[in-house]
Protein backbone atom coordinates (compact mmCIF):
# COMPACT_ATOMS: atom_id res chain seq x y z
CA UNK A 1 107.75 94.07 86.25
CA UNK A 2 105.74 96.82 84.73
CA UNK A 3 103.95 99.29 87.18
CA UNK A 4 102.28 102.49 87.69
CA UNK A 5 104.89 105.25 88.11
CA UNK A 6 103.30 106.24 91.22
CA UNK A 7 104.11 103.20 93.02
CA UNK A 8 107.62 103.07 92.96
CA UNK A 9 110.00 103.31 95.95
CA UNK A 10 112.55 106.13 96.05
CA UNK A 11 116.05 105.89 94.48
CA UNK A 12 113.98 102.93 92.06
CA UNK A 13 115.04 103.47 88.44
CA UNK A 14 113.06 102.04 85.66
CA UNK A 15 111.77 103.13 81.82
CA UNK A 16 108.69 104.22 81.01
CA UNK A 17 106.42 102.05 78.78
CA UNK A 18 103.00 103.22 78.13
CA UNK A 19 101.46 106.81 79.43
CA UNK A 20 97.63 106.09 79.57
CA UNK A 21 96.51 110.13 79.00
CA UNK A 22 94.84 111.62 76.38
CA UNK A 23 93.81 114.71 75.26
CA UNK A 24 95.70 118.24 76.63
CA UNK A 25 96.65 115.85 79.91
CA UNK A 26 98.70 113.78 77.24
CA UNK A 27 100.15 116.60 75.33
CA UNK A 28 101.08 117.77 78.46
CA UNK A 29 103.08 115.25 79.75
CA UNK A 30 104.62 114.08 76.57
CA UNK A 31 105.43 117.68 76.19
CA UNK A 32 107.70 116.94 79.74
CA UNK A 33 109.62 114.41 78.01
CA UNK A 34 107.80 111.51 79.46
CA UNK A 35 107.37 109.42 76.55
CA UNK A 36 107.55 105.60 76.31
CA UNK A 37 111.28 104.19 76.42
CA UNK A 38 112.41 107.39 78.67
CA UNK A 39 114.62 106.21 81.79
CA UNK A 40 114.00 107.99 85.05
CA UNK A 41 114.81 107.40 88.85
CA UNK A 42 112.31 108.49 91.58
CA UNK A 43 114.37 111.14 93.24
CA UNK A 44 111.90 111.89 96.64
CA UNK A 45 108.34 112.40 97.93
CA UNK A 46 106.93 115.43 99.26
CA UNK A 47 105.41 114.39 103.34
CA UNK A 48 102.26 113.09 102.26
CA UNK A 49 103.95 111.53 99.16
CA UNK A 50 102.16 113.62 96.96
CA UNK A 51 104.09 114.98 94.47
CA UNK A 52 106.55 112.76 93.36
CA UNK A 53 109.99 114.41 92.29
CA UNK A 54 111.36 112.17 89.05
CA UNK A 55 114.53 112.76 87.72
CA UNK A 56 115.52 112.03 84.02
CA UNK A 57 117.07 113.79 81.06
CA UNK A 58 119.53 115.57 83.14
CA UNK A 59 116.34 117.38 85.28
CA UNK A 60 113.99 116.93 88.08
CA UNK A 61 110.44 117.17 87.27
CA UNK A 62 107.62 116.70 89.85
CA UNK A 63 104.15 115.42 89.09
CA UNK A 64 101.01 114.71 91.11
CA UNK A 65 99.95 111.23 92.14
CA UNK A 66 97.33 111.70 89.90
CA UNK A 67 99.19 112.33 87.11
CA UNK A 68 101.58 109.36 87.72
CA UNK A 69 98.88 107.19 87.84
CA UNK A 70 98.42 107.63 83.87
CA UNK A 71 102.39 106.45 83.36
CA UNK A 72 103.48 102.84 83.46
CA UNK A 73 107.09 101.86 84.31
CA UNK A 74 109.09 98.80 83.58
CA UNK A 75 111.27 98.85 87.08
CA UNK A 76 114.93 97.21 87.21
């Protein structure tokens, strides 16, 4: 099942397939290591669930909803 990153449930695991951002947003992110076929687990919420802490790569990274929004997952 493929969905958008922010939507997953903590301690979920899953690889990302497609990030939907252009321009400097997409350079960004890719720049984070979040490129299709990368495996991450969602590692917590902040209390209004906004950031999202992801680890992957041996690293946590946080990113706002927003920003998750752009990044589809294929979940386990």
């Amino acid at each position: 099942m493929v969905t958008a990153l922010r939507n997953m449930s903590i301690n979920q695991r899953g690889k990302i397939k497609h990030v939907n951002a252009k321009g400097e947003l997409g350079r960004r992110i890719r720049d984070m290591g979040l490129v299709p076929g990368t495996e991450l687990r969602i590692e917590g919420r902040a209390p209004l669930n906004d950031p999202v802490a992801i680890r992957m790569r041996g690293y946590t990274l946080t990113l706002r909803n927003n920003e998750a929004d752009l990044i589809s997952v294929e979940v386990d």
